[in-house]
Protein backbone atom coordinates (compact mmCIF):
# COMPACT_ATOMS: atom_id res chain seq x y z
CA UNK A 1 14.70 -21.16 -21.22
CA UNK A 2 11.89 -22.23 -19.01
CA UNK A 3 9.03 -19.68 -17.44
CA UNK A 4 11.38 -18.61 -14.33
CA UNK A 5 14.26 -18.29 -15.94
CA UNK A 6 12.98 -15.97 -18.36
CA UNK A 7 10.70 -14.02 -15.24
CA UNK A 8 14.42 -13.38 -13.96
CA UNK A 9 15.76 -11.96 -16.90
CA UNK A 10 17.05 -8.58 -16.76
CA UNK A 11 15.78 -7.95 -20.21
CA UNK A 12 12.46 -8.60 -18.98
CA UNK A 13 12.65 -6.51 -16.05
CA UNK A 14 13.72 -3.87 -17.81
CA UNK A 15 11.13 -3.72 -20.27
CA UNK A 16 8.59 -3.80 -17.40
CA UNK A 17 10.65 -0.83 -15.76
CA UNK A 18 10.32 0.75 -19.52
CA UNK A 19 6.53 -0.10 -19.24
CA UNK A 20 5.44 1.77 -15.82
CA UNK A 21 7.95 4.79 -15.80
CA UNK A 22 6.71 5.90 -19.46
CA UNK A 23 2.95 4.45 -19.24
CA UNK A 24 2.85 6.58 -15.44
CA UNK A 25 4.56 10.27 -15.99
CA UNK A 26 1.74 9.98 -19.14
CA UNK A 27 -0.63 9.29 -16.76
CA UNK A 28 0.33 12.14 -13.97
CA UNK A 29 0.48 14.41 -16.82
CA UNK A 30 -3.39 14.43 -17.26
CA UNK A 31 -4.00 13.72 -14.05
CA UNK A 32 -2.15 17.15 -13.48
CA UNK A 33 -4.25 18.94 -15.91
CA UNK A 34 -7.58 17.66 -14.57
CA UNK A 35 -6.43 18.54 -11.83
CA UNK A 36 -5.60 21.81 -12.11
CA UNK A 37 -8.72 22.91 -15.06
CA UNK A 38 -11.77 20.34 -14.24
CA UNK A 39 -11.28 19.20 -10.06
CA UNK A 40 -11.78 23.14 -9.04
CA UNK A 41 -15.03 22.73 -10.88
CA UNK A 42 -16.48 19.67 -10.82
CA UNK A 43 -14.75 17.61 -8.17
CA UNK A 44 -17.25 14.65 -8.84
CA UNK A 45 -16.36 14.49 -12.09
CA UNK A 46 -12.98 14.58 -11.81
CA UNK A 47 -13.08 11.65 -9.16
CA UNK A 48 -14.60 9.15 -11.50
CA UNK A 49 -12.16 10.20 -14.14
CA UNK A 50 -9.06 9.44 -11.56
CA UNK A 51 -10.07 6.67 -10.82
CA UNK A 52 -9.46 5.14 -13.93
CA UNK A 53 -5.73 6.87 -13.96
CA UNK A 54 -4.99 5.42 -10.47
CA UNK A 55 -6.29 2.04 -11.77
CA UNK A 56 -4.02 2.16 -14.70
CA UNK A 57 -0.61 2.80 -12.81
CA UNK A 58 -1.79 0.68 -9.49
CA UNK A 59 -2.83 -2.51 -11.64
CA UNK A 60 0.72 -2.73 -13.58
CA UNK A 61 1.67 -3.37 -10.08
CA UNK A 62 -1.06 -5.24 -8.80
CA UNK A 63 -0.57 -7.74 -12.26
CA UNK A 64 3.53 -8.08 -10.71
CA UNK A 65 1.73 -9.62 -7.64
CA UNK A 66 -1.23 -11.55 -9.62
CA UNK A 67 -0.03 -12.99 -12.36
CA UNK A 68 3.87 -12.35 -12.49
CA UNK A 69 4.78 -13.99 -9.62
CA UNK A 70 1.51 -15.81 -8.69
CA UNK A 71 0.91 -15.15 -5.62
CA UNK A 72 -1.82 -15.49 -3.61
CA UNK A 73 -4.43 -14.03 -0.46
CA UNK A 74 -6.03 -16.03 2.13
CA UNK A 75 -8.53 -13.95 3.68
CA UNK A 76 -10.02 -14.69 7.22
CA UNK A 77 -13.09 -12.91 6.94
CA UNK A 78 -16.72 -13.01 8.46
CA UNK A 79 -17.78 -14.45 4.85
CA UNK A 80 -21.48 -12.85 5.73
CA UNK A 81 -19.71 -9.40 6.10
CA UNK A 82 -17.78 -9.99 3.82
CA UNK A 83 -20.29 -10.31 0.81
CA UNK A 84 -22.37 -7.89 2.56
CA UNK A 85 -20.34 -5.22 3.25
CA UNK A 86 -16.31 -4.74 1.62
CA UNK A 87 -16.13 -3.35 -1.41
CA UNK A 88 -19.55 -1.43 -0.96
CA UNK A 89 -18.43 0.90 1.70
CA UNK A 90 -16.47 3.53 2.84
CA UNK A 91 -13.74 2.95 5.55
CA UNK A 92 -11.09 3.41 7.38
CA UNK A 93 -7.93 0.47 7.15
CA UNK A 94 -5.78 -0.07 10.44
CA UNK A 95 -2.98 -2.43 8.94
CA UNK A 96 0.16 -3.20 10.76
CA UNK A 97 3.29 -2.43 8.98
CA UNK A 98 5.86 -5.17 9.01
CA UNK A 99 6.33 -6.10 5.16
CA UNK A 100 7.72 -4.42 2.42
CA UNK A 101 4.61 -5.62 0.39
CA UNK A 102 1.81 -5.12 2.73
CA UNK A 103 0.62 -1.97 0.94
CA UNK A 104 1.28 -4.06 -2.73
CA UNK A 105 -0.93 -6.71 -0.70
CA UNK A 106 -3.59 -4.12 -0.10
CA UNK A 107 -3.77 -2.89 -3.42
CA UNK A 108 -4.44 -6.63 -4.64
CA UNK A 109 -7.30 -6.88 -2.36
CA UNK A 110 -8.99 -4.11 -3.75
CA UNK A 111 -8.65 -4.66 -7.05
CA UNK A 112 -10.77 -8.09 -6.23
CA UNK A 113 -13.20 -5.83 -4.86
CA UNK A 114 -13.15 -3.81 -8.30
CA UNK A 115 -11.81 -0.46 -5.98
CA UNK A 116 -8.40 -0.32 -7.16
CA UNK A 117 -8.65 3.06 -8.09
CA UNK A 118 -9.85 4.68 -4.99
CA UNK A 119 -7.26 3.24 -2.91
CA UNK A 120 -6.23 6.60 -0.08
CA UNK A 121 -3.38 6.49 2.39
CA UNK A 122 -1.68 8.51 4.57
CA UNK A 123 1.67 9.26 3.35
CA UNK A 124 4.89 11.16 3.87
CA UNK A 125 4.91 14.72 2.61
CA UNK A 126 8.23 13.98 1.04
CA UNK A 127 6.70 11.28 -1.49
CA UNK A 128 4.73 13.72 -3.36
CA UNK A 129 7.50 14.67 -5.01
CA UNK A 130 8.25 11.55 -6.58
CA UNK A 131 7.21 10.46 -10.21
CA UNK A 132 4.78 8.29 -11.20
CA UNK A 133 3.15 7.16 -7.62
CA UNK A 134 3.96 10.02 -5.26
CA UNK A 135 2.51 12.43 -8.70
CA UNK A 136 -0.40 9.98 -8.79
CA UNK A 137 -0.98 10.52 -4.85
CA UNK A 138 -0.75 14.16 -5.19
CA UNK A 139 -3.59 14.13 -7.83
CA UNK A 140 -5.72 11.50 -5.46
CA UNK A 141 -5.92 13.32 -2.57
CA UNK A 142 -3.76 11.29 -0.44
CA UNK A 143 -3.02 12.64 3.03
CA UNK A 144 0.21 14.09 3.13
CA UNK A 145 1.80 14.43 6.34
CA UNK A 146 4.91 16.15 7.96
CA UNK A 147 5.02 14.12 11.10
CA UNK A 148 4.29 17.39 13.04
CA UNK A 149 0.72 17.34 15.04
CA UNK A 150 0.13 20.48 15.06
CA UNK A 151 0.73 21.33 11.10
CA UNK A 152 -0.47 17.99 10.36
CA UNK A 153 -3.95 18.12 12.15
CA UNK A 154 -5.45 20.43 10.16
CA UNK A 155 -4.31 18.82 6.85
CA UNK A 156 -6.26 15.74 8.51
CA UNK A 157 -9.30 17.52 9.04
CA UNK A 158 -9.45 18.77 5.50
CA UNK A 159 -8.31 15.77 3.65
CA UNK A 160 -10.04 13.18 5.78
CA UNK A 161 -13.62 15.49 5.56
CA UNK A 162 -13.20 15.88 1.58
CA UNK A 163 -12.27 11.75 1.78
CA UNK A 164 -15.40 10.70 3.45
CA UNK A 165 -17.51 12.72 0.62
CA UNK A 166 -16.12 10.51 -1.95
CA UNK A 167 -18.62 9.36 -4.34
CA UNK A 168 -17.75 5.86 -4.10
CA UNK A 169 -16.77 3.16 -2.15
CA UNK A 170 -12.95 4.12 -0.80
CA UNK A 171 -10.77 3.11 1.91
CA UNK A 172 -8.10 5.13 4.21
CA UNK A 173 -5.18 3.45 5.10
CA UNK A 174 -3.51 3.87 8.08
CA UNK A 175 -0.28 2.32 9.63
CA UNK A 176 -0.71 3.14 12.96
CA UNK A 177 2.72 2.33 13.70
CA UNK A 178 4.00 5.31 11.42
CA UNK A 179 6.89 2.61 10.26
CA UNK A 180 7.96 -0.23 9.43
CA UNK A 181 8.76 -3.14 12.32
CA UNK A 182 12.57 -3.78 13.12
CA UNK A 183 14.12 -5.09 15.80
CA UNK A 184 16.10 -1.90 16.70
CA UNK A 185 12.58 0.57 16.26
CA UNK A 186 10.98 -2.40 18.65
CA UNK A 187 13.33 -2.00 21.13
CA UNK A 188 13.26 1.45 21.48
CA UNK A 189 9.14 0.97 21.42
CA UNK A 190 9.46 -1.61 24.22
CA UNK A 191 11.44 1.17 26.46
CA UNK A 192 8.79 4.02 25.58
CA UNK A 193 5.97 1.54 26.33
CA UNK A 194 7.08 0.83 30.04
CA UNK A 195 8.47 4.14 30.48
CA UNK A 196 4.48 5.16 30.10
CA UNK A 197 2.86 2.24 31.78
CA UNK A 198 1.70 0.91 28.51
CA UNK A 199 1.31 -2.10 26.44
CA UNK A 200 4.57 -4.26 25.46
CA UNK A 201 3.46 -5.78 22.31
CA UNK A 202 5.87 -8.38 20.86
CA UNK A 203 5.24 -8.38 16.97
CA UNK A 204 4.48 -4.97 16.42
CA UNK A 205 5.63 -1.19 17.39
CA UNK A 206 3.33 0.39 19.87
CA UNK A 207 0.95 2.81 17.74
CA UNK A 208 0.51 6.21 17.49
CA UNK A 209 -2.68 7.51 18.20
CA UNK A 210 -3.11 10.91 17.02
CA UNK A 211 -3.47 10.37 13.32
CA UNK A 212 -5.56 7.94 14.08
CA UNK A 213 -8.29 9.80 17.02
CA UNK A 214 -7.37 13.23 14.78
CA UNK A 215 -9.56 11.62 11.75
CA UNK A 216 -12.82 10.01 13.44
CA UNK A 217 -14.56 13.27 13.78
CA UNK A 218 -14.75 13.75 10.27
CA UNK A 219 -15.42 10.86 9.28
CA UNK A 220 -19.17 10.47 11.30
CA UNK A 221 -22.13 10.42 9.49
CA UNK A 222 -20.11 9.22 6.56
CA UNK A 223 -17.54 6.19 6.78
CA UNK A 224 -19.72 3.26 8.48
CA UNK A 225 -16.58 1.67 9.55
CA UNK A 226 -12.93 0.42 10.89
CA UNK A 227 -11.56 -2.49 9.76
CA UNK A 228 -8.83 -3.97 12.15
CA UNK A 229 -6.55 -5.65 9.15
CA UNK A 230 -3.34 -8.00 9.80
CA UNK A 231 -1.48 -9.53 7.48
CA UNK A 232 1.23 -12.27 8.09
CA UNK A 233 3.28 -14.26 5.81
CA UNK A 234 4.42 -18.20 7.14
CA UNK A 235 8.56 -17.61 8.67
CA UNK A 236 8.76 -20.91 6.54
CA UNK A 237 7.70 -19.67 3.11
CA UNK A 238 10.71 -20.72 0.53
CA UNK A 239 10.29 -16.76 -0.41
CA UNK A 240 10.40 -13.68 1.53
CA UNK A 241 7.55 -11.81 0.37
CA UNK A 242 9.35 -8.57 -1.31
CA UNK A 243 9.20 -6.56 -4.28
CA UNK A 244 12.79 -8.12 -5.82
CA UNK A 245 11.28 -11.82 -5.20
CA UNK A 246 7.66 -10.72 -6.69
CA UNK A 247 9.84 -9.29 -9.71
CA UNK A 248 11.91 -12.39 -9.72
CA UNK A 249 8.40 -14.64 -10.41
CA UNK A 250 8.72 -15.83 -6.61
CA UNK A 251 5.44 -16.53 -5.23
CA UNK A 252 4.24 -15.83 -2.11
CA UNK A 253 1.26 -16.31 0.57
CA UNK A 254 -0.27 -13.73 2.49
CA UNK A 255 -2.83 -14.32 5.12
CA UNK A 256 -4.90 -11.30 5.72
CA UNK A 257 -7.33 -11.03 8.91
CA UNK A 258 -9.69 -8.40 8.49
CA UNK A 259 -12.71 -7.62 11.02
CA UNK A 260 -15.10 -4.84 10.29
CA UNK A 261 -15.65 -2.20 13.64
CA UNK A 262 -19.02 -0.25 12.88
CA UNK A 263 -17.52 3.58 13.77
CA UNK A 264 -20.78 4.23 15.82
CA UNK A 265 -19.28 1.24 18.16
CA UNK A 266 -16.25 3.75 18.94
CA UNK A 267 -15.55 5.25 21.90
CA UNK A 268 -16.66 9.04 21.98
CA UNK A 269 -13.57 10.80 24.00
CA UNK A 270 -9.88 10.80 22.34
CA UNK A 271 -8.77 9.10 25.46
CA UNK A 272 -10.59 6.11 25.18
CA UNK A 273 -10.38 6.39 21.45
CA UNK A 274 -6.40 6.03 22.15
CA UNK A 275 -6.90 3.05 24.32
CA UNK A 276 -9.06 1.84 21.87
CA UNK A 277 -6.36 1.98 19.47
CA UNK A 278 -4.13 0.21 21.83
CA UNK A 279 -6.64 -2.42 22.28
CA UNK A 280 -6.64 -3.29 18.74
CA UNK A 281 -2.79 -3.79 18.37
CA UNK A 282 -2.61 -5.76 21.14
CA UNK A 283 -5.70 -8.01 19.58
CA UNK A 284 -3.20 -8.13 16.30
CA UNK A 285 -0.35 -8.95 18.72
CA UNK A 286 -1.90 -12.22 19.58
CA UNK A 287 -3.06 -13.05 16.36
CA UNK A 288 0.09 -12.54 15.05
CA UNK A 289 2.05 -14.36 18.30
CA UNK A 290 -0.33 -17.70 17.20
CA UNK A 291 0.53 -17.60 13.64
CA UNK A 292 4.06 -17.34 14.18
CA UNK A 293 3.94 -20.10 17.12
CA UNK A 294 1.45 -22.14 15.16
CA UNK A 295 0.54 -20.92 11.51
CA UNK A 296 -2.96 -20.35 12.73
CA UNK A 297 -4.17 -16.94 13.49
CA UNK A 298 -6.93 -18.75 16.12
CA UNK A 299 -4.35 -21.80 18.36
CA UNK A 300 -3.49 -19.34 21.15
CA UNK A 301 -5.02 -15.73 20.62
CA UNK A 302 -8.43 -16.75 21.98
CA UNK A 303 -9.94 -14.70 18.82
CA UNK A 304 -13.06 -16.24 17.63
CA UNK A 305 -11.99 -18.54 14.23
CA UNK A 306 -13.44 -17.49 10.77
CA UNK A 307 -12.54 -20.00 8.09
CA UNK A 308 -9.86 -18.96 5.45
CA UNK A 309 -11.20 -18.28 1.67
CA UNK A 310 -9.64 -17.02 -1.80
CA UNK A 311 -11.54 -14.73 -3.98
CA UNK A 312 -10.77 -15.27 -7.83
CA UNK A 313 -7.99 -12.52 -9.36
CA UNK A 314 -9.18 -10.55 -12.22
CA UNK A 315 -7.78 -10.32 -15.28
CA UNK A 316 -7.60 -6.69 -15.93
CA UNK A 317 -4.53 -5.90 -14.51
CA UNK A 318 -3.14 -8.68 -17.73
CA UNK A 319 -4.88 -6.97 -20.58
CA UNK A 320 -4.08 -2.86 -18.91
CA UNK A 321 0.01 -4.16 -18.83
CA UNK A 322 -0.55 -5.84 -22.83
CA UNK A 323 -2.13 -2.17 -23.76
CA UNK A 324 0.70 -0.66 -22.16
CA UNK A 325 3.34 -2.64 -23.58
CA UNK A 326 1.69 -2.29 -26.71
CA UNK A 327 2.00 1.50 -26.81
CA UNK A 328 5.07 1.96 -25.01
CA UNK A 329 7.27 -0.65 -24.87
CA UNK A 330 7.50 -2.32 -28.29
CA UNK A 331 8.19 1.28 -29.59
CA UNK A 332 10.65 2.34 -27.69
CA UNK A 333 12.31 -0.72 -27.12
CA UNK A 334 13.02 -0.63 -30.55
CA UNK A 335 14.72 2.77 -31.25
CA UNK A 336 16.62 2.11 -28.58
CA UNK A 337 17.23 -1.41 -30.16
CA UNK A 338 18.20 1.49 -33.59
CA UNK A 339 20.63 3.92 -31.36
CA UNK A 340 22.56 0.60 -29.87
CA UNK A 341 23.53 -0.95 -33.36
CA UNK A 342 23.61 2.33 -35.15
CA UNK A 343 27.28 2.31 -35.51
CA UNK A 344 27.40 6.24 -34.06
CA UNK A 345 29.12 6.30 -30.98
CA UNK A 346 27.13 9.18 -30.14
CA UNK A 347 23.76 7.34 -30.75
CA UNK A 348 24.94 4.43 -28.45
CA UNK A 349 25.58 6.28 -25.89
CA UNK A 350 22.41 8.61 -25.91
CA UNK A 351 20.61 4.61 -26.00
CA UNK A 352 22.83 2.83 -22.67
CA UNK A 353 22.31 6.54 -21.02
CA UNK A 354 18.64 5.74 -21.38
CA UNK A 355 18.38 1.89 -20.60
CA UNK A 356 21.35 2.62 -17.64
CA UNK A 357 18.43 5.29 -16.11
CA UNK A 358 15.16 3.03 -16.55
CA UNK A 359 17.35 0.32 -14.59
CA UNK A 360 18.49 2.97 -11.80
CA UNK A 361 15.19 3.90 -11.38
CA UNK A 362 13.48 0.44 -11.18
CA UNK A 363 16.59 0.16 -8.83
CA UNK A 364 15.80 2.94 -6.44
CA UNK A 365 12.02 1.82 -6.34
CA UNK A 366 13.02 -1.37 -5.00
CA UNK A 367 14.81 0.06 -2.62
CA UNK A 368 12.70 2.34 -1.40
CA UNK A 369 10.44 -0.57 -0.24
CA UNK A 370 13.26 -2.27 1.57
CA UNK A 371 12.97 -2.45 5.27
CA UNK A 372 16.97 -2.48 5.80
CA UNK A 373 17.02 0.94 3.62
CA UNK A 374 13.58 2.26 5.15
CA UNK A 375 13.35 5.75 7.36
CA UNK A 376 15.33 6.05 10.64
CA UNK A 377 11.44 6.67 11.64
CA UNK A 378 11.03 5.32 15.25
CA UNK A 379 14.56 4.88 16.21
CA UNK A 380 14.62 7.95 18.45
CA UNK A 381 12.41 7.50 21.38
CA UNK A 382 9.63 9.96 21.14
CA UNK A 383 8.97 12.60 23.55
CA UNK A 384 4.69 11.72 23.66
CA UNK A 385 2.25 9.43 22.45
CA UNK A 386 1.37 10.66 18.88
């Protein structure tokens, strides 16, 4: 059996679903009780602690896109910022949101920065609830949303204000486009754009701009910057880049633009911090217009050209999946190796009842990633810019 083959096997896949399922309700379980006995008392603490639980449930996932599949990052970066700057800052991501791995792609970029574990989004309120990552999230002070301005601003001014007093470096993400790109949601964008006289931007959904003017005012004084971030994959990759295909072994490319925005260079009114906004997406809607037309970011945007670069992966994410195996995996793999061949009927079934659920829930995790199973999010025309 050669090195695909074997990447593809189901046995494989469902020791790795064994692996992060078990390894991260272990991990939300102390994150829960720091959470609950240390964080309402020393918060600083706490952080540095977390970060070490968020690294250990992220990386398992971050070694899937590493090492497992091998795939790789080309960044276009100022490579003077770049050194001087990312990784040693707060700030505040604007990505688009057109993959199903863009936030996988994220995570992978700051784990080469060594800031894995202080990874912060804004999320769904909904995803909370779910083991393992939306546990995780709840214990990491993500920004939880309800899609509601007016509930949802003053979450944003608490969470975002508590954020930016982080102790080290950490970065917000925000998809400005508050789902993923199809070609129904970009119709219906299209329609609400000239409806309002605003701009029709083919490779992305027009963005919403309250999150995003909603969470600069606590952030002065104390994030030092924006960075615009696109990411694009080549149409004519022999792999789409999803989770299934990553899981598969598949590699993929992604090529990440990323420009750093000094906050103090922002606008000062929420108007102009809108158009701002707007500005940006329709700087990513040429980049991403010339990489489709082109594969090259720089052919026809008229953006000024920064040479592409790789930065080495690490090799944590390898040894924190080996620990985990180690522990969790190996063992249980083989009682339930001991209830299959047991000869009880009852025993067998208690062990396929347990391998049947690790598979439906490594499953329903895929899924959930999937753009043609994502929200209905942006298929209604909205009634204001938000």
């Amino acid at each position: 059996m050669n090195i695909l083959k074997l990447k593809q096997s189901r046995i494989i896949h469902l020791c790795f679903a064994i692996t992060f399922f078990t390894s991260g309700v272990i991990v939300n379980l102390i994150q829960c009780f720091f959470y609950l006995t240390l964080r309402p008392f020393n918060r600083r603490l706490y952080r540095k602690l977390n970060w070490y639980f968020c690294f250990t449930i992220y990386s398992q996932l971050v070694f899937l896109g590493d090492w497992w599949s091998g795939s790789h990052i080309k960044f276009y970066i100022d490579r003077e910022e770049f050194d001087k700057y990312y990784g040693k800052e707060h700030a505040y991501c604007v990505m688009n949101h057109t993959y199903e791995i863009d936030w996988l792609v994220g995570w992978m970029i700051c784990d080469r920065l060594h800031m894995l574990g202080n990874c912060k989004a804004y999320a769904k309120k909904v995803v909370q609830y779910i083991p393992v990552l939306g546990w995780g999230w709840k214990c990491s002070e993500f920004v939880f949303l309800e899609r509601s301005f007016d509930k949802d601003k003053k979450v944003i001014d608490t969470q975002v204000t508590e954020l930016a007093e982080h102790p080290d470096p950490m970065w917000l993400l925000l998809f400005p486009e508050g789902t993923r790109f199809t070609p129904t949601k970009h119709k219906i964008s299209l329609e609400f754009a000239r409806q309002k006289n605003l701009p029709e931007l083919k490779h992305h959904l027009l963005p919403r701009t309250k999150g995003f003017t909603a969470s600069l005012p606590s952030m002065k004084g104390k994030v030092p910057a924006v960075y615009d971030i696109e990411i694009c994959f080549n149409e004519n990759d022999p792999y789409k880049p999803t989770i299934r295909n990553m899981l598969l072994g598949r590699s993929v490319t992604a090529h990440m633009y990323m420009k750093r925005i000094p906050l103090e260079n922002l606008p000062q009114t929420e108007r102009e911090q809108e158009d701002f906004l707007r500005e940006m997406f329709v700087r990513k809607d040429k980049l991403r217009d010339s990489f489709v037309k082109t594969g090259d970011f720089f052919a026809t945007s008229g953006i000024p050209r920064v040479e592409p670069f790789e930065v080495e992966r690490r090799f944590n994410s390898v040894i924190n999946i080996a620990v985990w195996v180690a522990l969790i995996c190996c063992p249980m793999v083989y009682y339930l190796i001991k209830l299959l061949f047991s000869g009880e009927l009852l025993y067998f079934s208690i062990g396929a009842s347990i391998i049947g659920a690790f598979y439906l829930l490594l499953d329903k995790t895929i899924g959930m990633s999937e753009i043609d199973k994502g929200s209905s999010y942006g298929t209604n025309t909205p009634k204001k810019v938000a």
